[in-house]
C-alpha atoms as a PDB file:
ATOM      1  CA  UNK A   1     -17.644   1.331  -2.995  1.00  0.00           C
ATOM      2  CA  UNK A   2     -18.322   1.916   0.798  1.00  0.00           C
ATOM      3  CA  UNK A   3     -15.857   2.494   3.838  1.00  0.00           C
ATOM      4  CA  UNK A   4     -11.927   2.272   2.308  1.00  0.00           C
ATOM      5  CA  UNK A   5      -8.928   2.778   4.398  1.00  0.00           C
ATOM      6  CA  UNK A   6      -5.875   2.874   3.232  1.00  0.00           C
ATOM      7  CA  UNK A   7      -2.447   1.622   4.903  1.00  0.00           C
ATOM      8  CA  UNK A   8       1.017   2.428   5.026  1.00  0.00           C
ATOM      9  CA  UNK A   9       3.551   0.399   7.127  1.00  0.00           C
ATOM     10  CA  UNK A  10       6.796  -0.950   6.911  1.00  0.00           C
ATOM     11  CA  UNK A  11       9.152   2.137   7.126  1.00  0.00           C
ATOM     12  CA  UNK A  12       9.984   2.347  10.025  1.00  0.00           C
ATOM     13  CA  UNK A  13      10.444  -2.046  10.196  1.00  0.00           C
ATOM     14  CA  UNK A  14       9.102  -4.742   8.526  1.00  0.00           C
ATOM     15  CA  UNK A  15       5.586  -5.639   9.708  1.00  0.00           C
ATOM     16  CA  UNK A  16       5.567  -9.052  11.661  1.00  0.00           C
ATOM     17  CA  UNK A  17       4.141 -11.310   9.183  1.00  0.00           C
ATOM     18  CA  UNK A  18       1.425 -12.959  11.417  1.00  0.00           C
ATOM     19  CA  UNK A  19       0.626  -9.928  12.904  1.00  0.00           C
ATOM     20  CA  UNK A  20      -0.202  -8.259   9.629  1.00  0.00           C
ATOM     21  CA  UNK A  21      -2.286 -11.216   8.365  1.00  0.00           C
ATOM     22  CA  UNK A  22      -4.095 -10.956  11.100  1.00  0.00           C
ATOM     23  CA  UNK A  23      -4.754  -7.206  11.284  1.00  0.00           C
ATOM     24  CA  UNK A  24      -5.697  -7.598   7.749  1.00  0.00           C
ATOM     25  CA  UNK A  25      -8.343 -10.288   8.847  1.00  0.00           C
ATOM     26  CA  UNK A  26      -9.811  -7.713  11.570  1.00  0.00           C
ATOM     27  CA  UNK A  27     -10.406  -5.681   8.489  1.00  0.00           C
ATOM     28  CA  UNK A  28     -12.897  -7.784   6.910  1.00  0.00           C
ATOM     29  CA  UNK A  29     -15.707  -5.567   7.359  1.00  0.00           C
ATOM     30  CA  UNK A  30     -14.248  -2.931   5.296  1.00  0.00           C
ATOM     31  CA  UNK A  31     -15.074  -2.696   1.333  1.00  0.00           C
ATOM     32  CA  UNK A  32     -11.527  -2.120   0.561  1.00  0.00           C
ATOM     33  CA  UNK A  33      -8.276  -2.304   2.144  1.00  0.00           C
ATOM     34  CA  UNK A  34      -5.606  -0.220   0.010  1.00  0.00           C
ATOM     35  CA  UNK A  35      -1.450  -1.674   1.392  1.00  0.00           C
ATOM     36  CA  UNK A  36       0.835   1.058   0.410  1.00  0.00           C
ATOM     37  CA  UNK A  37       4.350  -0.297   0.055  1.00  0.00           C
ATOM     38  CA  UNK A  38       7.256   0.962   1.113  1.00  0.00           C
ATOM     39  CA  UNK A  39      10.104   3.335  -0.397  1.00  0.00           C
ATOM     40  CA  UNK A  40      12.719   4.335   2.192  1.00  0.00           C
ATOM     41  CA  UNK A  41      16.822   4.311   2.283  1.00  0.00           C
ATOM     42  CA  UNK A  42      16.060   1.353   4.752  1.00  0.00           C
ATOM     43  CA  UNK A  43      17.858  -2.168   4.552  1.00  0.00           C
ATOM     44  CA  UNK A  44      14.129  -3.610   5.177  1.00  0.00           C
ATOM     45  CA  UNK A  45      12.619  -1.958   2.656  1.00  0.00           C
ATOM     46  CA  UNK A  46      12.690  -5.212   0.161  1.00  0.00           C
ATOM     47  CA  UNK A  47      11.770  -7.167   3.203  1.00  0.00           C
ATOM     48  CA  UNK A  48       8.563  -5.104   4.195  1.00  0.00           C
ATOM     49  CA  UNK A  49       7.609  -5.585   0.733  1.00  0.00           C
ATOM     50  CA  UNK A  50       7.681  -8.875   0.615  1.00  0.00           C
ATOM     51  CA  UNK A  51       5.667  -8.757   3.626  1.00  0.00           C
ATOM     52  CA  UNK A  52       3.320  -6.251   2.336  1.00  0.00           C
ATOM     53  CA  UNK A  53       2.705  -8.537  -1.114  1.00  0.00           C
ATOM     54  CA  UNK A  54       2.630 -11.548   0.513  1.00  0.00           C
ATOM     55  CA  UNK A  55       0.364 -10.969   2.962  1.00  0.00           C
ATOM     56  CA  UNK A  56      -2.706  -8.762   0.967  1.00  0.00           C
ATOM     57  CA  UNK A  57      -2.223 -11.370  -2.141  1.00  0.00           C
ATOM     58  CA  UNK A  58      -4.506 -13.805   0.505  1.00  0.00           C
ATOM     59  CA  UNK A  59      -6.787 -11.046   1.866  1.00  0.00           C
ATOM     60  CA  UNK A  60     -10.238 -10.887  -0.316  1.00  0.00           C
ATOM     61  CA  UNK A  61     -11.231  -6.955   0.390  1.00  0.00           C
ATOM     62  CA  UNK A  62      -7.179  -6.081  -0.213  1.00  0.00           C
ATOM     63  CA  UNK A  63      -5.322  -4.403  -3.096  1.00  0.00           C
ATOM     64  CA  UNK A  64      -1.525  -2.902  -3.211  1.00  0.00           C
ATOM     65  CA  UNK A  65      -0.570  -0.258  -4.285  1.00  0.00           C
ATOM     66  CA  UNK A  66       3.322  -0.661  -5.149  1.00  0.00           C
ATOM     67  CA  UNK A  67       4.411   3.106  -4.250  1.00  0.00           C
ATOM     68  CA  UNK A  68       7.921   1.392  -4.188  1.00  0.00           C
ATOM     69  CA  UNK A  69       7.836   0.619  -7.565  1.00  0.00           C
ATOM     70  CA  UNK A  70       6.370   4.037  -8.849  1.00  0.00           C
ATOM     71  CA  UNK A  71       8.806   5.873  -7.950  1.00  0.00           C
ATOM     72  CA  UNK A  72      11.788   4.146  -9.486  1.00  0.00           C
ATOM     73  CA  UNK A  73      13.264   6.610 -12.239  1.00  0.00           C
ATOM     74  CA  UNK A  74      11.326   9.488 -10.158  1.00  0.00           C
ATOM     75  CA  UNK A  75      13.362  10.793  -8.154  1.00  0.00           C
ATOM     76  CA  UNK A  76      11.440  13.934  -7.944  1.00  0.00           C
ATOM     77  CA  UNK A  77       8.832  12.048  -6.013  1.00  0.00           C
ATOM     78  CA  UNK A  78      11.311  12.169  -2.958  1.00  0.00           C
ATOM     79  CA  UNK A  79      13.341  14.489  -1.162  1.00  0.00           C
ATOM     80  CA  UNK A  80      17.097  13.599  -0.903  1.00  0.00           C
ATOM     81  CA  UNK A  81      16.624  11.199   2.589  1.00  0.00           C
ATOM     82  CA  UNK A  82      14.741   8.678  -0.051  1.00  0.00           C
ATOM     83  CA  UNK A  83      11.101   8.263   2.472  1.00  0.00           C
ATOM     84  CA  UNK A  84       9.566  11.750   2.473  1.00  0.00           C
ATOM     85  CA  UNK A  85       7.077  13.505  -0.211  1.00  0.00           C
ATOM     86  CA  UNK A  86       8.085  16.294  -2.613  1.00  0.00           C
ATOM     87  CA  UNK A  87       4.992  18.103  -3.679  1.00  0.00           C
ATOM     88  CA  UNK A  88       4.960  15.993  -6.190  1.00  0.00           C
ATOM     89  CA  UNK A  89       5.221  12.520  -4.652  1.00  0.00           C
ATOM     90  CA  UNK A  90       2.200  13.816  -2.683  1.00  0.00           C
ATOM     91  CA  UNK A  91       0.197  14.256  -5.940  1.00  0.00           C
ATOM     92  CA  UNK A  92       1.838  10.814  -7.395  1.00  0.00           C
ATOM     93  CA  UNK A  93       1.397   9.184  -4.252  1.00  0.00           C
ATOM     94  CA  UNK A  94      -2.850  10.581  -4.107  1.00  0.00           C
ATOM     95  CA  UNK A  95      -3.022   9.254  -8.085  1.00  0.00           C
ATOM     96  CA  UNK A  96      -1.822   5.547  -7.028  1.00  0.00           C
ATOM     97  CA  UNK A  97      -4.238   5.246  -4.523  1.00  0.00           C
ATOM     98  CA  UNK A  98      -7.217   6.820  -6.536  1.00  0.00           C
ATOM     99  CA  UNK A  99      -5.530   4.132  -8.818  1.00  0.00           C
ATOM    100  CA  UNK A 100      -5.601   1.001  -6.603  1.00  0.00           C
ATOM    101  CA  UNK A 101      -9.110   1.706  -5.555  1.00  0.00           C
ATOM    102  CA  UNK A 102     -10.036   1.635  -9.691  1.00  0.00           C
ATOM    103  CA  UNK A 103      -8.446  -1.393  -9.356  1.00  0.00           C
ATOM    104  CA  UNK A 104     -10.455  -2.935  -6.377  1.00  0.00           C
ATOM    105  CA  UNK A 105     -13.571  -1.508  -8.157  1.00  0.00           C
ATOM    106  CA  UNK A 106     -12.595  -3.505 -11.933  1.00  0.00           C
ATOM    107  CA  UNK A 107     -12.172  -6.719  -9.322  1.00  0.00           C
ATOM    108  CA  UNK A 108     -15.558  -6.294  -7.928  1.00  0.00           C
ATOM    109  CA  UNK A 109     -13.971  -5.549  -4.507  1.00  0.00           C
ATOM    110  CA  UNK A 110     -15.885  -3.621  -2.498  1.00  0.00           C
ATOM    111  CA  UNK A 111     -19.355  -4.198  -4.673  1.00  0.00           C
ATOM    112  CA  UNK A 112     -22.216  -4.279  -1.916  1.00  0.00           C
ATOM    113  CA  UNK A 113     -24.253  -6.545  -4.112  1.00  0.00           C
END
């Protein structure tokens, strides 16, 4: 597995839908393109996911990882506002990415050959 970045968006709004497909296409070039979704005390947070999932399921080099969904029934992963990192989200949050990039690698995403 080469060059990786990995993305977080939708917190602060839900990412235009076009405008993320197309980002995503500029991305091509990459190996692997990891979309973070969202967990936030924000009424778009549903929405941006829905985005997020919708978008990266057509997107060859792109896996999610559904940070949204890992931290239901861990509340320790947040501090009381619902968005930011305890200590521990941080280390949850670092072990679903190293996660999502197993993932890309079991896919064959991101193989040079």
């Amino acid at each position: 597995m080469g060059d990786v970045l990995v993305l977080q968006t939708g917190t602060n709004g839900p990412p235009d839908s076009d405008g993320f497909r197309d980002f995503l296409g500029s991305l091509s070039e990459l190996d692997v393109v990891v979309v973070v979704t969202v967990r936030s005390e924000v009424p778009w947070m549903d929405q941006s996911n829905a985005i997020i999932e919708r978008t990266a399921a057509g997107v060859d080099n792109v896996v999610v990882a559904d940070w949204a969904r890992a931290t239901v029934g861990n509340p320790q992963f947040l501090y009381a506002d619902g968005t930011h990192l305890t200590s521990r989200g941080q280390r949850a949050y670092a072990h679903l990415i190293k996660a999502a990039m197993k993932e890309a690698d079991a896919k064959g995403i991101g193989d040079d050959e």
